[in-house]
N, C-alpha and C. Protein backbone atom coordinates (compact mmCIF):
# COMPACT_ATOMS: atom_id res chain seq x y z
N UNK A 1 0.83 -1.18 0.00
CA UNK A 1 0.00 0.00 0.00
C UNK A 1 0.88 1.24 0.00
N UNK A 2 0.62 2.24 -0.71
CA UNK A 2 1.22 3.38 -1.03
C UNK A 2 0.64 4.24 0.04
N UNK A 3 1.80 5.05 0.69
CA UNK A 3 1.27 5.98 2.35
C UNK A 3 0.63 7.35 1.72
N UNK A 4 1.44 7.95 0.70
CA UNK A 4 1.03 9.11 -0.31
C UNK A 4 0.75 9.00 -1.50
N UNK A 5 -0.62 9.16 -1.89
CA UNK A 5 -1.08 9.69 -2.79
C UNK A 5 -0.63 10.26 -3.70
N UNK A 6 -0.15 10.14 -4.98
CA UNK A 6 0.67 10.53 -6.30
C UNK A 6 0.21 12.03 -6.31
N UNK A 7 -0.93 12.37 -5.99
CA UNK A 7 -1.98 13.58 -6.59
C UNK A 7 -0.99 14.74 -4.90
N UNK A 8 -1.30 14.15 -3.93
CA UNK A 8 -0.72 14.63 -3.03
C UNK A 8 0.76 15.12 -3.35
N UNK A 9 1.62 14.02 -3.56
CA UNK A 9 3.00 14.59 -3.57
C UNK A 9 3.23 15.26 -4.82
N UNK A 10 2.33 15.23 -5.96
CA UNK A 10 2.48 16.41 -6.98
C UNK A 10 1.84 17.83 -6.04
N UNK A 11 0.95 17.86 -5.68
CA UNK A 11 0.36 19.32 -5.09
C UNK A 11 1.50 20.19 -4.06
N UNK A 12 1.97 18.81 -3.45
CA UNK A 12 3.00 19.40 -2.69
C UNK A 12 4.51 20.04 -3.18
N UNK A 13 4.94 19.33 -4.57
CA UNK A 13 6.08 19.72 -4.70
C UNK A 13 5.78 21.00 -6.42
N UNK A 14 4.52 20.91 -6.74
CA UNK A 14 3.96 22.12 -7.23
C UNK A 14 3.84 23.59 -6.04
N UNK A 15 3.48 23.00 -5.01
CA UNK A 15 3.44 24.56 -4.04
C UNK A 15 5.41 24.69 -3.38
N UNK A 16 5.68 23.74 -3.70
CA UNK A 16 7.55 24.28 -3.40
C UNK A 16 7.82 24.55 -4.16
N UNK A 17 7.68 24.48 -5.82
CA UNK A 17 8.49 25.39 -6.84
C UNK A 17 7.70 26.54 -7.76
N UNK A 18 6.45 26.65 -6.88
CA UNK A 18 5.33 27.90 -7.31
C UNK A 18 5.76 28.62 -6.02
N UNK A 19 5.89 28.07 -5.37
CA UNK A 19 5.27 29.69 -4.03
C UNK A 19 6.94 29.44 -3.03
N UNK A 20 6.97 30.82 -2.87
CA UNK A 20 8.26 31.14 -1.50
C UNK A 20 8.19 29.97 -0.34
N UNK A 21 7.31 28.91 -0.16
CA UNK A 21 7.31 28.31 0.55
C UNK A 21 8.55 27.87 0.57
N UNK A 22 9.37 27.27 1.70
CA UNK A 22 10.05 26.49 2.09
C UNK A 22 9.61 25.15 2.07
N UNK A 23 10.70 23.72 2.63
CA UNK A 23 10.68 22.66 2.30
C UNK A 23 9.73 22.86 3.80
N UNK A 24 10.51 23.40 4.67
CA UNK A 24 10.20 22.90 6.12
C UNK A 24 8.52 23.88 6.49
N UNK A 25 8.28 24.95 5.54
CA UNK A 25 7.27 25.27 5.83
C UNK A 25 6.03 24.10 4.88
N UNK A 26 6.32 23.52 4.44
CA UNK A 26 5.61 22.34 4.02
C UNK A 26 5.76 20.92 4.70
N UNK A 27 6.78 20.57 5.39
CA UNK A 27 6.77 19.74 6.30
C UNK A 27 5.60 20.10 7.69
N UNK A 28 5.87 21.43 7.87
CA UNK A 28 5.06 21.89 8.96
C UNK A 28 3.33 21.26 9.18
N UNK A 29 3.37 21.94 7.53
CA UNK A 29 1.61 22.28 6.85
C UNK A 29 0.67 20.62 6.76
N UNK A 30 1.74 19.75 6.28
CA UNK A 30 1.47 18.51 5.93
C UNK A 30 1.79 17.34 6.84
N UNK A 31 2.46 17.93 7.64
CA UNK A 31 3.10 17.05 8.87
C UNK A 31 3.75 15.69 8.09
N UNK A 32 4.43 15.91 7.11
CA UNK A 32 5.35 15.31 6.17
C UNK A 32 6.86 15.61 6.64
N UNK A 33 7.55 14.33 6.94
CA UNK A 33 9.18 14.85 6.76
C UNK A 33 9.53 16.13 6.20
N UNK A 34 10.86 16.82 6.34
CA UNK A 34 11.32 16.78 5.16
C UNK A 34 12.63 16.42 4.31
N UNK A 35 12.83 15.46 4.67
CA UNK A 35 13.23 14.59 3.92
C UNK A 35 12.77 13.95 2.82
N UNK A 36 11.37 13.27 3.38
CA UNK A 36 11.05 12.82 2.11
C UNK A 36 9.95 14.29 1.01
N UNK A 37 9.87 15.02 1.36
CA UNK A 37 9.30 15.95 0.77
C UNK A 37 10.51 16.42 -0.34
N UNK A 38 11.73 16.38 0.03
CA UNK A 38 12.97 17.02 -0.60
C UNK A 38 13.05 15.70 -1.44
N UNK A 39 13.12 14.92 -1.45
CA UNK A 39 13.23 13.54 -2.46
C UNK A 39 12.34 13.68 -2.88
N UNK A 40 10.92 14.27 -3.21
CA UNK A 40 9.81 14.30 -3.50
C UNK A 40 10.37 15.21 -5.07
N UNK A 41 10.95 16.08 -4.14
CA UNK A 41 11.28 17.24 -5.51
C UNK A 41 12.56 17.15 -6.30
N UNK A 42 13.66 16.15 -5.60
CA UNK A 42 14.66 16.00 -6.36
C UNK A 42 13.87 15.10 -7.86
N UNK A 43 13.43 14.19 -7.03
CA UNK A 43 12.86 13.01 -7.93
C UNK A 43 12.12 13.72 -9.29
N UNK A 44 11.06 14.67 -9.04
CA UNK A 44 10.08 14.95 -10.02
C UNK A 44 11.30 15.79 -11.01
N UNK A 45 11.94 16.89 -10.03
CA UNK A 45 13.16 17.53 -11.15
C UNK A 45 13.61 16.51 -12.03
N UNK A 46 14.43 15.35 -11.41
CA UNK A 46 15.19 14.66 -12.63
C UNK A 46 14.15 14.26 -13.83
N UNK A 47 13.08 13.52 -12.99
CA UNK A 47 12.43 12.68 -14.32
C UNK A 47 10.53 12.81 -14.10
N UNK A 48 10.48 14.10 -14.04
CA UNK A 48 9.57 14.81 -13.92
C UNK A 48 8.23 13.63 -13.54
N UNK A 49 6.78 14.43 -13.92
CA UNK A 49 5.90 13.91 -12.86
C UNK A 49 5.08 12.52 -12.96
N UNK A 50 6.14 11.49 -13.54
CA UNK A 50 5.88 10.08 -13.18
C UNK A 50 6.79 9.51 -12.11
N UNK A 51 7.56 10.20 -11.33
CA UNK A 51 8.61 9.72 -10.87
C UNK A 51 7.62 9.90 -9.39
N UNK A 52 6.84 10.58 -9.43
CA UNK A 52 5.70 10.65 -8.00
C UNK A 52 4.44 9.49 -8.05
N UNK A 53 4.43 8.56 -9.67
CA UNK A 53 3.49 7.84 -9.48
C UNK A 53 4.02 6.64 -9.02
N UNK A 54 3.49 5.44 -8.45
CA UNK A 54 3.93 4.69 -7.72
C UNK A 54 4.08 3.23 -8.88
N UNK A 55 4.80 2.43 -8.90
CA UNK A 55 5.35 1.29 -10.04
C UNK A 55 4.43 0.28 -9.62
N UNK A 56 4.05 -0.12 -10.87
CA UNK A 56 2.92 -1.23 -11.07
C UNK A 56 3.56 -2.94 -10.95
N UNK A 57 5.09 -3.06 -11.47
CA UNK A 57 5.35 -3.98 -11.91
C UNK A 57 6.89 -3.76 -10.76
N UNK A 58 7.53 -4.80 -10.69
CA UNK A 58 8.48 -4.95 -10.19
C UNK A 58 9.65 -5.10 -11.15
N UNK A 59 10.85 -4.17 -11.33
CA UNK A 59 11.74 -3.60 -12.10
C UNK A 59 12.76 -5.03 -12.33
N UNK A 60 13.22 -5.20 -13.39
CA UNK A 60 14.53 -6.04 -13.40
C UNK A 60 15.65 -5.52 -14.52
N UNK A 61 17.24 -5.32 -13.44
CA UNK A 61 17.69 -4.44 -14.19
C UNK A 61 19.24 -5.24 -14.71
N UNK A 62 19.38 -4.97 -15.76
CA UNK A 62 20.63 -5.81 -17.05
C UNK A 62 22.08 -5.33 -15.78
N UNK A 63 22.54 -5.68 -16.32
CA UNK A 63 24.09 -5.86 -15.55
C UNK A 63 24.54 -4.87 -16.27
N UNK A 64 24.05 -4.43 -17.53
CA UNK A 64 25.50 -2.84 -18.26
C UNK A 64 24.34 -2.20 -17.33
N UNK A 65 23.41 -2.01 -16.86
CA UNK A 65 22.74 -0.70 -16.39
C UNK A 65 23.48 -0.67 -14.80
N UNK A 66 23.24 -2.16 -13.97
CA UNK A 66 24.03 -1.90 -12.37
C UNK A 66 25.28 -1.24 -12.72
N UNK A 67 26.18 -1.50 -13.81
CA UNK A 67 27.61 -1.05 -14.72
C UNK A 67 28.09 0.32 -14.40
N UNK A 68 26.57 0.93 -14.96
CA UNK A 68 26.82 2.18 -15.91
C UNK A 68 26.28 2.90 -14.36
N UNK A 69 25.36 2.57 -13.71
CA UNK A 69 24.87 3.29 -12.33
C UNK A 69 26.32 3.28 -11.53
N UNK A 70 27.43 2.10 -11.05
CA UNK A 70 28.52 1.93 -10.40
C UNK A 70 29.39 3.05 -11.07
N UNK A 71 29.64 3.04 -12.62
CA UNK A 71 30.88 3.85 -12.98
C UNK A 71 30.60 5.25 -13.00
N UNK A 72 29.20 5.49 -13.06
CA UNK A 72 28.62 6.95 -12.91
C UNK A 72 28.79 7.60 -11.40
N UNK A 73 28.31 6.53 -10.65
CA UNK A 73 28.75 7.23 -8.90
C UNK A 73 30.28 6.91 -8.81
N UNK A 74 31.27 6.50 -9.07
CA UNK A 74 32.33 6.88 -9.33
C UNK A 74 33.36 7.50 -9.66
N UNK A 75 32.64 8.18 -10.97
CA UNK A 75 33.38 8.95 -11.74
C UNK A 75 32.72 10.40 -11.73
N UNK A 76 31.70 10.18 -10.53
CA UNK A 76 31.24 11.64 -10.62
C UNK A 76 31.35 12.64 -9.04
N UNK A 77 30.92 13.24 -8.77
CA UNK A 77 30.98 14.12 -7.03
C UNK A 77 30.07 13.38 -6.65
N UNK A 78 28.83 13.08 -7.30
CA UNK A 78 27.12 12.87 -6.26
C UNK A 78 27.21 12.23 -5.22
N UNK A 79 26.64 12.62 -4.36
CA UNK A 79 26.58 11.13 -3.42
C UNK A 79 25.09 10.24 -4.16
N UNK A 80 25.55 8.94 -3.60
CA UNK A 80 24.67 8.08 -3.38
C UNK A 80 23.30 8.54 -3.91
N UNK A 81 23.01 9.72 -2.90
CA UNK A 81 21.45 9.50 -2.83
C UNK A 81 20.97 10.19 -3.85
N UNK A 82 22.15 11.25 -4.62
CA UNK A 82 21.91 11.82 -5.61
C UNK A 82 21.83 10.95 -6.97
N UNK A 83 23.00 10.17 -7.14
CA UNK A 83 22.89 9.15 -7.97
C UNK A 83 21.90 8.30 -8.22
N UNK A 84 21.31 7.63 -7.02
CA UNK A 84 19.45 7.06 -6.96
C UNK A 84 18.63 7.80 -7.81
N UNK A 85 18.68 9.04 -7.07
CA UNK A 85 17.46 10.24 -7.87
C UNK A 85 17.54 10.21 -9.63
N UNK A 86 18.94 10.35 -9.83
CA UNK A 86 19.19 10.69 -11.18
C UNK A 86 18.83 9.38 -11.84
N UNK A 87 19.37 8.07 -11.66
CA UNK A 87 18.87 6.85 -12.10
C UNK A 87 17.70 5.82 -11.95
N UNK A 88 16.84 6.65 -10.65
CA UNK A 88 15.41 6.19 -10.59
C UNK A 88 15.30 5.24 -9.32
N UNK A 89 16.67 5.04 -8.81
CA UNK A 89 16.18 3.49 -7.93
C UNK A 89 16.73 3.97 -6.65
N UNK A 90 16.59 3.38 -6.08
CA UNK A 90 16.62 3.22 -4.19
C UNK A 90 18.23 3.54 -3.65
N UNK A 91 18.87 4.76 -3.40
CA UNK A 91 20.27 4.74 -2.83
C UNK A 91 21.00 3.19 -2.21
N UNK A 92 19.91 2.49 -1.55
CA UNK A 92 20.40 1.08 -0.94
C UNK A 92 21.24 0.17 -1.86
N UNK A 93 20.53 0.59 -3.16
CA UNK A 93 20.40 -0.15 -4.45
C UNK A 93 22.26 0.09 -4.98
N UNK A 94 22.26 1.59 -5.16
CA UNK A 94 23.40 1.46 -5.40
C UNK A 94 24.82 0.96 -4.52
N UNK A 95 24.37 1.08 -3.43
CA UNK A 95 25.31 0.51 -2.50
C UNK A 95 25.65 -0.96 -2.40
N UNK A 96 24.33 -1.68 -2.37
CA UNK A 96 24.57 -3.17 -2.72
C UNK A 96 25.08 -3.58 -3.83
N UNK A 97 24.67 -2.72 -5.10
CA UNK A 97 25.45 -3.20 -6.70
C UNK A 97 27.19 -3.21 -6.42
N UNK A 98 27.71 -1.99 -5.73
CA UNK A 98 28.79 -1.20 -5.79
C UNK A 98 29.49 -2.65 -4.76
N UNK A 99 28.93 -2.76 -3.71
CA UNK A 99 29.86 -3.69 -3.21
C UNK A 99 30.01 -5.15 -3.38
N UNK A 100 28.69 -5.75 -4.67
CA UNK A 100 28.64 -7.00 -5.12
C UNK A 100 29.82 -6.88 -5.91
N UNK A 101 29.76 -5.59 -6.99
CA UNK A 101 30.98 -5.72 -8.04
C UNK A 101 32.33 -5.58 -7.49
N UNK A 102 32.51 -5.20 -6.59
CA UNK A 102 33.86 -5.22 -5.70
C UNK A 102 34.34 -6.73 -5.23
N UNK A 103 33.64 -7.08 -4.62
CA UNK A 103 33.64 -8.68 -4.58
C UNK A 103 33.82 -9.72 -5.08
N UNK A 104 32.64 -9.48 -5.76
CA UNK A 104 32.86 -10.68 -7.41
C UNK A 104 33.01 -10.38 -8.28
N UNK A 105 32.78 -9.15 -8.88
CA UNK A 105 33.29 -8.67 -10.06
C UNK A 105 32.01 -8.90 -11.17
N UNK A 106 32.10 -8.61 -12.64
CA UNK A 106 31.02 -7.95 -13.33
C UNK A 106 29.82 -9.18 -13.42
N UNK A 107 30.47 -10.36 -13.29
CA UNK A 107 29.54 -11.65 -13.16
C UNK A 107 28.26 -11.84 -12.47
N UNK A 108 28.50 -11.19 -11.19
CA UNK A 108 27.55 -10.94 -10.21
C UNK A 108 26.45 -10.01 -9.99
N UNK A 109 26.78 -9.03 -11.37
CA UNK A 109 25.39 -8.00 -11.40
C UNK A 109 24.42 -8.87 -12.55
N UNK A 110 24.91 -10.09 -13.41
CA UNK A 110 23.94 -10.30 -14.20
C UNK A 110 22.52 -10.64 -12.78
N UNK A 111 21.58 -10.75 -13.61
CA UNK A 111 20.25 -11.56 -12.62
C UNK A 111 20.35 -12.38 -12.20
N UNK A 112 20.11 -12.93 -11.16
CA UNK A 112 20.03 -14.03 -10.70
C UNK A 112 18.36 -14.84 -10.67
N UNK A 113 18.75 -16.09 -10.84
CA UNK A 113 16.77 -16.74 -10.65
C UNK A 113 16.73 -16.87 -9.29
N UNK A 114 15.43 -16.65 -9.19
CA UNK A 114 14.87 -16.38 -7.89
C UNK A 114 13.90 -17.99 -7.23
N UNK A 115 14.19 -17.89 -5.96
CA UNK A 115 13.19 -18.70 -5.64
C UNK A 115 14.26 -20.60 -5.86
N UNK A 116 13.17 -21.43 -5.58
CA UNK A 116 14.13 -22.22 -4.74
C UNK A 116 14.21 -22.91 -6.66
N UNK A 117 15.09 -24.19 -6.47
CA UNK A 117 15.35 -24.98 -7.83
C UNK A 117 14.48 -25.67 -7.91
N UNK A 118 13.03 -26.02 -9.43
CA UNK A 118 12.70 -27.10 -9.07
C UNK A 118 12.92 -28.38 -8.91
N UNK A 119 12.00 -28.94 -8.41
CA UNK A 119 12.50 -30.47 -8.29
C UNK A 119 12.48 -31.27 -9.16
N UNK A 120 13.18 -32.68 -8.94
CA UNK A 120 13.29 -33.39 -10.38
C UNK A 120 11.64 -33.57 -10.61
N UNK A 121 11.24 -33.71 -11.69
CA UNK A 121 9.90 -34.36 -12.61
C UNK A 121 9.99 -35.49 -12.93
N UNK A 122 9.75 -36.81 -12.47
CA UNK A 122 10.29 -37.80 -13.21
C UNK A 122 8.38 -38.23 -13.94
N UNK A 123 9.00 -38.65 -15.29
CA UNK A 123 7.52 -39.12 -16.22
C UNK A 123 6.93 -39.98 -15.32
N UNK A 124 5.41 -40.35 -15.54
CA UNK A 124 4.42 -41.31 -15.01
C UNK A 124 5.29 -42.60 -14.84
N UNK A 125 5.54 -43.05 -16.39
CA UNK A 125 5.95 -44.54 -16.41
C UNK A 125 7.40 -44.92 -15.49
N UNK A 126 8.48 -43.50 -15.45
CA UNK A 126 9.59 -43.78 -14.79
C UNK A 126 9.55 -44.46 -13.52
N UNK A 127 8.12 -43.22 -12.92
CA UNK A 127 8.19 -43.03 -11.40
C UNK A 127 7.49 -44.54 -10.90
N UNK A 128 6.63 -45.09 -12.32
CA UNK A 128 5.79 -46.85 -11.51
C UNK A 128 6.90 -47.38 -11.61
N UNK A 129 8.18 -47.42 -12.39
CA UNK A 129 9.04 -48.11 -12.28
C UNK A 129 9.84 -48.08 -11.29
N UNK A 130 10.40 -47.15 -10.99
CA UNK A 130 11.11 -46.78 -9.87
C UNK A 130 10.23 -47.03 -8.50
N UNK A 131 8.82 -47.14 -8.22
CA UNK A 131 8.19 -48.00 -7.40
C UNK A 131 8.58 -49.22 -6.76
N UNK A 132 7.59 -49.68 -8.24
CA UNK A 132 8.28 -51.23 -8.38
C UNK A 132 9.01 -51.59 -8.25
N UNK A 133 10.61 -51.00 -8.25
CA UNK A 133 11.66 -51.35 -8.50
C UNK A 133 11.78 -51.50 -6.66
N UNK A 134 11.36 -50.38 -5.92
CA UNK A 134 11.75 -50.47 -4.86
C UNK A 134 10.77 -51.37 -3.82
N UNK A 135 9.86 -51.55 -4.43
CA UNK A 135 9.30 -52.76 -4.10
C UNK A 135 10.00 -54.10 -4.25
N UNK A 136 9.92 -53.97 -5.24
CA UNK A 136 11.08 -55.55 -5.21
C UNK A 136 12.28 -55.84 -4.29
N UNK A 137 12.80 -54.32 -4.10
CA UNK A 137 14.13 -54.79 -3.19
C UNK A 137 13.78 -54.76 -1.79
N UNK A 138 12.78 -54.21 -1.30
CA UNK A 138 11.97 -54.57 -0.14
C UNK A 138 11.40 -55.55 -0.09
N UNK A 139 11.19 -56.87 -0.65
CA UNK A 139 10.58 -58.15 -0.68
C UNK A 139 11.63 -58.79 -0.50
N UNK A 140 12.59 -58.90 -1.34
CA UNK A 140 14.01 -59.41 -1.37
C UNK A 140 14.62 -59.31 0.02
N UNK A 141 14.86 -58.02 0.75
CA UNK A 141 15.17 -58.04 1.91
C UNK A 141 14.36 -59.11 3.30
């Protein structure tokens, strides 16, 4: 469940770059951080006003993109949280990429499958056999 309202955090970061308001005189008004009110407006600046609507689908991202997010916070001043903003995803995000590739190196940003391995399938006819089979050596015994 989403805590704010898309319509909300546009109204809000429309009255911080329309009116003299301050961040903190809108934290006040809304009894909103401001913190996240200021991520509210970094976010919409970079990649304007879908970046306040909330994601339908759950993201999966190529290994040149974890790449290109690692060599960009690298090779640039931002911190972290600036780098998130500019590339869309969660500061945590870049921190975990940054220290997988340190570790293991570029192998480890491909995807990984999720969830456990399935189990063997063995066909109808295998599995009466393999029964049977163990039937027999339980009689034998």
């Amino acid at each position: 469940m989403v805590k704010y309202k898309p319509e909300l955090k546009a109204q809000i970061v429309h009255e911080y770059l329309s009116t003299a308001q301050s961040i903190n005189d809108l934290s006040e008004k809304y009894h909103i951080g401001e913190s996240q009110i200021s991520r509210w407006v970094q976010r919409y600046q970079l990649n304007g006003p879908d970046a306040l609507k909330p994601r339908r689908h759950k993201r999966n991202f190529t290994a040149d993109f974890k790449l290109s997010v690692i060599n960009y916070y690298q090779t640039h001043e931002d911190s972290m949280a600036e780098v998130a903003a500019r590339f869309d995803i969660l500061p945590s995000q870049v921190s975990i990429w940054r220290s997988i590739f340190e570790r293991e190196g570029i192998m480890a940003l491909n995807p990984q499958p999720k969830g456990r391995p399935p189990k063997v399938n063995h066909p109808k006819k295998q599995r009466r056999q393999l029964a049977h089979q163990s039937e027999l050596d339980r009689l034998k015994a």
